[in-house]
C-alpha atoms as a PDB file:
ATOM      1  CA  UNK A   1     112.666  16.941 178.689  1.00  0.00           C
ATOM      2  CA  UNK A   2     114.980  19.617 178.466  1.00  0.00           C
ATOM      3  CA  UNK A   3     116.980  18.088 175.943  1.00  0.00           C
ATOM      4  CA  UNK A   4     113.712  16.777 173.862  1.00  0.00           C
ATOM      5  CA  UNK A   5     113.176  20.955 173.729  1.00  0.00           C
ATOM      6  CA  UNK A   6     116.832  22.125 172.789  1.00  0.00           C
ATOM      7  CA  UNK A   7     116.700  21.585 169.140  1.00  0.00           C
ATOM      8  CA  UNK A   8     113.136  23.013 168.983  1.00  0.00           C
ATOM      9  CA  UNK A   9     114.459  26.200 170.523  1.00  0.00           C
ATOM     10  CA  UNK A  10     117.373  26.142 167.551  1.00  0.00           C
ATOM     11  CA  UNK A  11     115.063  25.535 165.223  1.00  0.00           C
ATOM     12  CA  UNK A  12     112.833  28.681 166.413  1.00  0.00           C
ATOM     13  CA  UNK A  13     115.913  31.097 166.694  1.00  0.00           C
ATOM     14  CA  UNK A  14     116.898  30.094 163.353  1.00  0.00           C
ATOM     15  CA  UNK A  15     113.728  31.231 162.014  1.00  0.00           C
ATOM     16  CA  UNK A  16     114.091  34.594 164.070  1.00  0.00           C
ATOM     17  CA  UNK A  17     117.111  35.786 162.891  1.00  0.00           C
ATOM     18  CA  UNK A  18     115.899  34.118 159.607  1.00  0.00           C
ATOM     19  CA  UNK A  19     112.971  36.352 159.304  1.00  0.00           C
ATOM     20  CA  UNK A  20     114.573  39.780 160.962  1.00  0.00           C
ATOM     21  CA  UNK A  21     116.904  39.474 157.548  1.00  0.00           C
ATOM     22  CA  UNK A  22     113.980  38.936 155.536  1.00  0.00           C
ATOM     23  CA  UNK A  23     112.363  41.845 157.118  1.00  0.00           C
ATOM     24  CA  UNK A  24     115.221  43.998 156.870  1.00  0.00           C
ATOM     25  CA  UNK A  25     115.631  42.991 152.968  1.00  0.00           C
ATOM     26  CA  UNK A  26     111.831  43.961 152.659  1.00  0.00           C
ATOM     27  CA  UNK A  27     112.682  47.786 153.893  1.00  0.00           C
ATOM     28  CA  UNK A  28     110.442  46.947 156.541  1.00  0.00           C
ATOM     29  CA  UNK A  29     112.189  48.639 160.213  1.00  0.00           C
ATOM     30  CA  UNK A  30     111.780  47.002 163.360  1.00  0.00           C
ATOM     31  CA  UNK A  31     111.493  50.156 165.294  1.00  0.00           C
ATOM     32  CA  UNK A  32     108.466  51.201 163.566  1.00  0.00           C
ATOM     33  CA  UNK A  33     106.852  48.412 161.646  1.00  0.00           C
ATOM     34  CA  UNK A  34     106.353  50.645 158.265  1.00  0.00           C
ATOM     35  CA  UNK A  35     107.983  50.702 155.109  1.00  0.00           C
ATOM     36  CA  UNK A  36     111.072  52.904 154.380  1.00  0.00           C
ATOM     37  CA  UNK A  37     110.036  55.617 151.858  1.00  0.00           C
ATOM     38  CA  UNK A  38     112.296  54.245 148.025  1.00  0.00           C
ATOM     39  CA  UNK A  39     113.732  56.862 146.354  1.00  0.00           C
ATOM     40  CA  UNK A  40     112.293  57.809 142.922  1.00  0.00           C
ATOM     41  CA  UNK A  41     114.255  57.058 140.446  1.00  0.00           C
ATOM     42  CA  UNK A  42     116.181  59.843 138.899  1.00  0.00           C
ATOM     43  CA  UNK A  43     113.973  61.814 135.897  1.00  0.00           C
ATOM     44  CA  UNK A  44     115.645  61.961 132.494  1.00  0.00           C
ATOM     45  CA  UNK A  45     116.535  66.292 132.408  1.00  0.00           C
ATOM     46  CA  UNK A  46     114.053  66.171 128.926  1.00  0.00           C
ATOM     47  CA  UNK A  47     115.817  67.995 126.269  1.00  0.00           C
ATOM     48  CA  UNK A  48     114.850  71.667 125.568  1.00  0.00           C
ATOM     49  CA  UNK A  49     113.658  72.531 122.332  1.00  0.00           C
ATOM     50  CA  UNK A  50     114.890  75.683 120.766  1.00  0.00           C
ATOM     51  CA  UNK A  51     112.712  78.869 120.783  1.00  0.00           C
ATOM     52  CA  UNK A  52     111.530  78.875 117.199  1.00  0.00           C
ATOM     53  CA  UNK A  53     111.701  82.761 116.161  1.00  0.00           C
ATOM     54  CA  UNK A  54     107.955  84.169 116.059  1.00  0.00           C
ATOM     55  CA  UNK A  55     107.103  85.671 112.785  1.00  0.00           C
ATOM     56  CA  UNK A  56     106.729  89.506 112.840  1.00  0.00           C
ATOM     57  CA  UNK A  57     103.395  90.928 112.898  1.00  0.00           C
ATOM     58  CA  UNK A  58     102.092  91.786 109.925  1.00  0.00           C
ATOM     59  CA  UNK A  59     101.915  95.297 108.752  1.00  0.00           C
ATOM     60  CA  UNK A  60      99.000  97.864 109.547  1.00  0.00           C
ATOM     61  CA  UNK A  61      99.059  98.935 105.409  1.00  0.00           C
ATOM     62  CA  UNK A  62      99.002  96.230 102.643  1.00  0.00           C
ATOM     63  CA  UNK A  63     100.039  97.578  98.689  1.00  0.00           C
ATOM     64  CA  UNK A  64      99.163  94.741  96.600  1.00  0.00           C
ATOM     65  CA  UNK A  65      97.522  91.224  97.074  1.00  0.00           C
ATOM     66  CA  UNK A  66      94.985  88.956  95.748  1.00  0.00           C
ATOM     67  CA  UNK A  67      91.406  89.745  96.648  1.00  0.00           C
ATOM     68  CA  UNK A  68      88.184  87.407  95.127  1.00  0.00           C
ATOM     69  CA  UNK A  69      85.973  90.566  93.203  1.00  0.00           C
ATOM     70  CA  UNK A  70      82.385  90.440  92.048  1.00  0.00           C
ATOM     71  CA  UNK A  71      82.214  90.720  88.250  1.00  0.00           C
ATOM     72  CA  UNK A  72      79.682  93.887  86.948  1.00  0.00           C
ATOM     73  CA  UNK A  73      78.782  91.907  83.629  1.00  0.00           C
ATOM     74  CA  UNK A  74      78.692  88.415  84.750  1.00  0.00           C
ATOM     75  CA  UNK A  75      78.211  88.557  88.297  1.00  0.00           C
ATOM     76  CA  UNK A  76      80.399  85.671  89.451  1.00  0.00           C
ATOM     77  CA  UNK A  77      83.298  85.670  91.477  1.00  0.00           C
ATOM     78  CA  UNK A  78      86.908  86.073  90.112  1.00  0.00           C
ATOM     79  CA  UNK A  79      90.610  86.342  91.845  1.00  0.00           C
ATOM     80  CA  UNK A  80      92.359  89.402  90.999  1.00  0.00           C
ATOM     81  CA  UNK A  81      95.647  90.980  92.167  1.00  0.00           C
ATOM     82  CA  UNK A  82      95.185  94.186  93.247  1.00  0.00           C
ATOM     83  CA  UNK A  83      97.933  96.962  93.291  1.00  0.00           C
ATOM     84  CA  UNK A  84      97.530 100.287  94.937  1.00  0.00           C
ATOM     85  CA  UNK A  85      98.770 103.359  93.167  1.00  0.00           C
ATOM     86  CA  UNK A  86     101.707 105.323  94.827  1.00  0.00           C
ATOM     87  CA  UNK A  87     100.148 108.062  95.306  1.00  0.00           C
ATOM     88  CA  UNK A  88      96.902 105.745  97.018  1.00  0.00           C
ATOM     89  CA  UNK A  89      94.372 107.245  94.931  1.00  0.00           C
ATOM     90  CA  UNK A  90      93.757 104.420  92.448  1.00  0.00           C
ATOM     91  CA  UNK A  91      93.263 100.717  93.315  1.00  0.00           C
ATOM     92  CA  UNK A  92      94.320  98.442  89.803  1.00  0.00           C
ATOM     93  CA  UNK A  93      93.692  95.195  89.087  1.00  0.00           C
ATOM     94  CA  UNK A  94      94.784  92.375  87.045  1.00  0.00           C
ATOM     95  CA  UNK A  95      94.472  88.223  85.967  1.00  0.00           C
ATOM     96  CA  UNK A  96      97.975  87.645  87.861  1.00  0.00           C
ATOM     97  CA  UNK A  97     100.899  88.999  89.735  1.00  0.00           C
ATOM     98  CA  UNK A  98     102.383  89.711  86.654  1.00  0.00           C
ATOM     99  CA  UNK A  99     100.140  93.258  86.458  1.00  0.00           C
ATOM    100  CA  UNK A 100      99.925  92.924  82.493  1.00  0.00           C
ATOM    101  CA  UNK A 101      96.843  92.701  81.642  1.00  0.00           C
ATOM    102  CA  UNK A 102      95.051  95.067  84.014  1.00  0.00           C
ATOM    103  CA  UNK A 103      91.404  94.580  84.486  1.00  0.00           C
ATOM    104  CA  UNK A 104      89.994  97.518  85.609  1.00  0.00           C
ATOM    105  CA  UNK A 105      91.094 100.460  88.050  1.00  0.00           C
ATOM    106  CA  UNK A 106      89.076 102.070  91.352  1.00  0.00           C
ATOM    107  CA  UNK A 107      89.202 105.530  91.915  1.00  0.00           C
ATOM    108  CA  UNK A 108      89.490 105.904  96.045  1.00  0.00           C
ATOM    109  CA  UNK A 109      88.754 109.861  95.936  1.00  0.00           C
ATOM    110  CA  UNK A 110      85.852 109.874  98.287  1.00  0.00           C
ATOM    111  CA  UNK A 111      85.283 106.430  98.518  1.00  0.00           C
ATOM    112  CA  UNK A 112      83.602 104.784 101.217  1.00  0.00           C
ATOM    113  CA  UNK A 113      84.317 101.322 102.538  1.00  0.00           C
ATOM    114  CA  UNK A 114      82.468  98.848 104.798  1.00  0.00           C
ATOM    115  CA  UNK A 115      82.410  95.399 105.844  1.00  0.00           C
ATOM    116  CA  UNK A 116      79.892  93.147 104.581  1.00  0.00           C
ATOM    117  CA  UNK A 117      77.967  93.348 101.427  1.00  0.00           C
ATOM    118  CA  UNK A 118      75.227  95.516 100.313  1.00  0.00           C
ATOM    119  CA  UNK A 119      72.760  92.879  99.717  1.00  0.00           C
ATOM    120  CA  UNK A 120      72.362  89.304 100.352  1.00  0.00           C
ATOM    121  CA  UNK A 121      74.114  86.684  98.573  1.00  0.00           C
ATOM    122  CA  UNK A 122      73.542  82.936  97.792  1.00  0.00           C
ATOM    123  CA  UNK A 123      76.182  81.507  99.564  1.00  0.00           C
ATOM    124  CA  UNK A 124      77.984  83.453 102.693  1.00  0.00           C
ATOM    125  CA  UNK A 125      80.820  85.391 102.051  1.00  0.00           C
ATOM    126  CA  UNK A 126      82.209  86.089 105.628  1.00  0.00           C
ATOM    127  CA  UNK A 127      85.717  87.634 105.072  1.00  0.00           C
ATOM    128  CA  UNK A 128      83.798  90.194 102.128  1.00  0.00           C
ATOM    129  CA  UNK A 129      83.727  94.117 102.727  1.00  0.00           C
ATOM    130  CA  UNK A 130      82.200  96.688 100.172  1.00  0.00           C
ATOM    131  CA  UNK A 131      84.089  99.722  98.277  1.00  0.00           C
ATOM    132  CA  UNK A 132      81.621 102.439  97.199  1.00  0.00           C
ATOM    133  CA  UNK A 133      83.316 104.759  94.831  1.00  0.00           C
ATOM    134  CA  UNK A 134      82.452 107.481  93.016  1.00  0.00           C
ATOM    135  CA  UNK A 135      81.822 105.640  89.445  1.00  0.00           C
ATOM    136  CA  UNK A 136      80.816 101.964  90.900  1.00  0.00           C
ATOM    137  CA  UNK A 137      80.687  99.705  94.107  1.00  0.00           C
ATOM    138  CA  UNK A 138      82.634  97.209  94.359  1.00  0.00           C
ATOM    139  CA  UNK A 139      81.773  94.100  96.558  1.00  0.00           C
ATOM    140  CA  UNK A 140      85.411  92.394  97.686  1.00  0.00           C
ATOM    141  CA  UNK A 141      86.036  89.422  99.336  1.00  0.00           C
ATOM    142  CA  UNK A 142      89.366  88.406 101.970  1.00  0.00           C
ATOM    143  CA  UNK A 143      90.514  84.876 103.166  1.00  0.00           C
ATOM    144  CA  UNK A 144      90.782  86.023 106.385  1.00  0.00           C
ATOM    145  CA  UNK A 145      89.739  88.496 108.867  1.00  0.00           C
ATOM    146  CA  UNK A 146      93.097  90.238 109.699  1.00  0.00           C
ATOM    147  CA  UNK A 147      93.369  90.646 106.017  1.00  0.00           C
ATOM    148  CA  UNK A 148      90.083  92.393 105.801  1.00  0.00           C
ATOM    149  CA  UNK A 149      91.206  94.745 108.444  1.00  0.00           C
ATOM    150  CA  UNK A 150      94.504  95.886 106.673  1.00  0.00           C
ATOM    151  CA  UNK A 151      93.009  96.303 103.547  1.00  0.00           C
ATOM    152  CA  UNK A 152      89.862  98.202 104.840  1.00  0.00           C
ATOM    153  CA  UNK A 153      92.421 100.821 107.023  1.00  0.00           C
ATOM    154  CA  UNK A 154      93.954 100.950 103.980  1.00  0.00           C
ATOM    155  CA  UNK A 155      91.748 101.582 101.383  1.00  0.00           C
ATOM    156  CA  UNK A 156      90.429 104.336 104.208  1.00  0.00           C
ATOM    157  CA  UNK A 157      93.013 106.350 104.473  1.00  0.00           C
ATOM    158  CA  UNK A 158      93.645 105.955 100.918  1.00  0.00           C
ATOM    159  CA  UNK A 159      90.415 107.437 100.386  1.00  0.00           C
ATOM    160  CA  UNK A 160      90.409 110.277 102.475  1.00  0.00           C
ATOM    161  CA  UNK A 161      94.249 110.938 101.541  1.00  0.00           C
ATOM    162  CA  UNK A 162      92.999 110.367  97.760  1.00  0.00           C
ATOM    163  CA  UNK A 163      89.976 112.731  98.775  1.00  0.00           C
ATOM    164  CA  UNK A 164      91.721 115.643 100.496  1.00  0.00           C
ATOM    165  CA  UNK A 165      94.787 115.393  97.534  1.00  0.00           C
ATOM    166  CA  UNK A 166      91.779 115.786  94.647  1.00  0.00           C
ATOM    167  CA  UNK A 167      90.354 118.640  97.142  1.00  0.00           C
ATOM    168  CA  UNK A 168      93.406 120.738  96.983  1.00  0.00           C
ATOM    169  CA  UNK A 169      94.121 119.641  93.056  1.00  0.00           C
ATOM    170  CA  UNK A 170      90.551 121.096  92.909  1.00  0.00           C
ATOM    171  CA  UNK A 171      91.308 124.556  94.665  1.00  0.00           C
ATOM    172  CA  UNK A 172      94.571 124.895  92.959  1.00  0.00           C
ATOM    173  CA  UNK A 173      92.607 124.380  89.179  1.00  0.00           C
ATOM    174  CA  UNK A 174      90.195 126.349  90.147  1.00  0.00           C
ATOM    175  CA  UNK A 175      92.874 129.563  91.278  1.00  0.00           C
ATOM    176  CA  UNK A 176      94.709 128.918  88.183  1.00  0.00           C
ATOM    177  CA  UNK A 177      91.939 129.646  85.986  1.00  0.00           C
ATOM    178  CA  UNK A 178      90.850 132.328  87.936  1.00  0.00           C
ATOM    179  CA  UNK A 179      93.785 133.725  87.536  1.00  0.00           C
ATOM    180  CA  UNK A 180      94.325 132.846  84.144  1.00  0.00           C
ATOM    181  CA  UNK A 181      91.155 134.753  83.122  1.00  0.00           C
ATOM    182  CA  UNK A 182      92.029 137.755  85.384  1.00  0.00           C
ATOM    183  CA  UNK A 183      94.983 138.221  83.248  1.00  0.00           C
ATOM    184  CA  UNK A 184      93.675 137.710  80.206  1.00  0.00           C
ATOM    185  CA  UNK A 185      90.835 140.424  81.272  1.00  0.00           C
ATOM    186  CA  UNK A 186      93.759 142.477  81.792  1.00  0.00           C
ATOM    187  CA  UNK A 187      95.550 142.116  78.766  1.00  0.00           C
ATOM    188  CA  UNK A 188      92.624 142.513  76.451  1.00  0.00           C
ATOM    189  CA  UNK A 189      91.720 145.905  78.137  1.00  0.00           C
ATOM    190  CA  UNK A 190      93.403 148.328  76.517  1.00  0.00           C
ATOM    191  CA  UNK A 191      93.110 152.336  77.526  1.00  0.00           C
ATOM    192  CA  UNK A 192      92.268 154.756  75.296  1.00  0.00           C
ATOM    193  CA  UNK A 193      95.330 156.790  73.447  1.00  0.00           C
ATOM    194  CA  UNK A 194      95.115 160.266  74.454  1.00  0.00           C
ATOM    195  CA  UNK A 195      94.714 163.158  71.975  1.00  0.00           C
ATOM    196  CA  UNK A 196      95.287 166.413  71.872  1.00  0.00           C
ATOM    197  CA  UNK A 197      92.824 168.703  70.152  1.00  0.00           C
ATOM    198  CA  UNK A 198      94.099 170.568  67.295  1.00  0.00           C
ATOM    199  CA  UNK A 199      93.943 173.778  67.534  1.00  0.00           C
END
């Protein structure tokens, strides 16, 4: 019998060592029964993109631009570029960049400026503010809030700079003539030529 078993017991540690390769192939240890952790596979360093340089801020003041104005006559809505004076007491504007043709001129002395719109229009005009100057109001319209902003602090301190420079051009006329008639009081008083009496 013992030689009827002795290929049988080949057979079986054939398939022992047999599977303990297979086993050790899988990852699988015989100490603990469980897996061996793999190794994830090396990530790909992804390639940095260059800082792209931020644009600067824009500045507090703007000079000149294109604003959309409300016509007087027609009442309709027109682009026009807008140029402020050097001095910031005038606001110009004209059909184009060009500044040949000029369409009219706002006088900032005094003027007071607000967002929004007087009144209530057809359609909604969100980015519109509202310039009330001494000889008119004008309703002006922005394409975008931050440009609103700029040109209402400008147009602001335009006015009160405009306001406080016609103040003093004011005070200064108004000494000059003073003074101007005080001398010309002076001059055309002339004192009596003294005589003597005959005797």
């Amino acid at each position: 019998s013992a030689r009827v078993h002795r290929p049988n017991m080949r057979r079986a540690a054939l398939l022992c060592v047999f599977a303990t390769l297979q086993i050790a192939n899988g990852g699988i240890t015989l100490e603990f029964g469980s897996k061996k952790p793999r190794r994830p596979p090396p990530r790909k360093a992804a390639a940095e993109k260059p800082e792209q340089p931020r644009a600067p801020p824009p500045p507090p003041f703007v000079s000149k631009g294109w604003l959309v104005k409300k016509g007087h006559k027609r009442r309709n809505w027109k682009r026009r570029y807008f140029v402020l004076s050097d001095d910031w007491s005038t606001l110009t504007y004209y059909d184009d960049e060009t500044a040949r043709r000029e369409r009219g001129r706002v006088r900032l002395a005094g003027a007071q400026c607000a967002m929004g719109l007087d009144y209530v229009p057809k359609r909604a005009h969100v980015f519109a503010f509202t310039v009330r100057a001494r000889d008119d109001v004008y309703h002006l319209e922005c394409s975008s809030e931050g440009e609103r902003q700029r040109w209402l602090r400008t147009l602001r301190t335009a006015a009160t700079s405009a306001r406080d420079a016609a103040k003093e051009a004011m005070e200064t006329e108004a000494e000059d003539a003073a003074l101007a008639a005080a001398t010309a009081a002076a001059d055309a008083f002339v004192p009596a030529k003294f005589t003597t009496a005959s005797i």
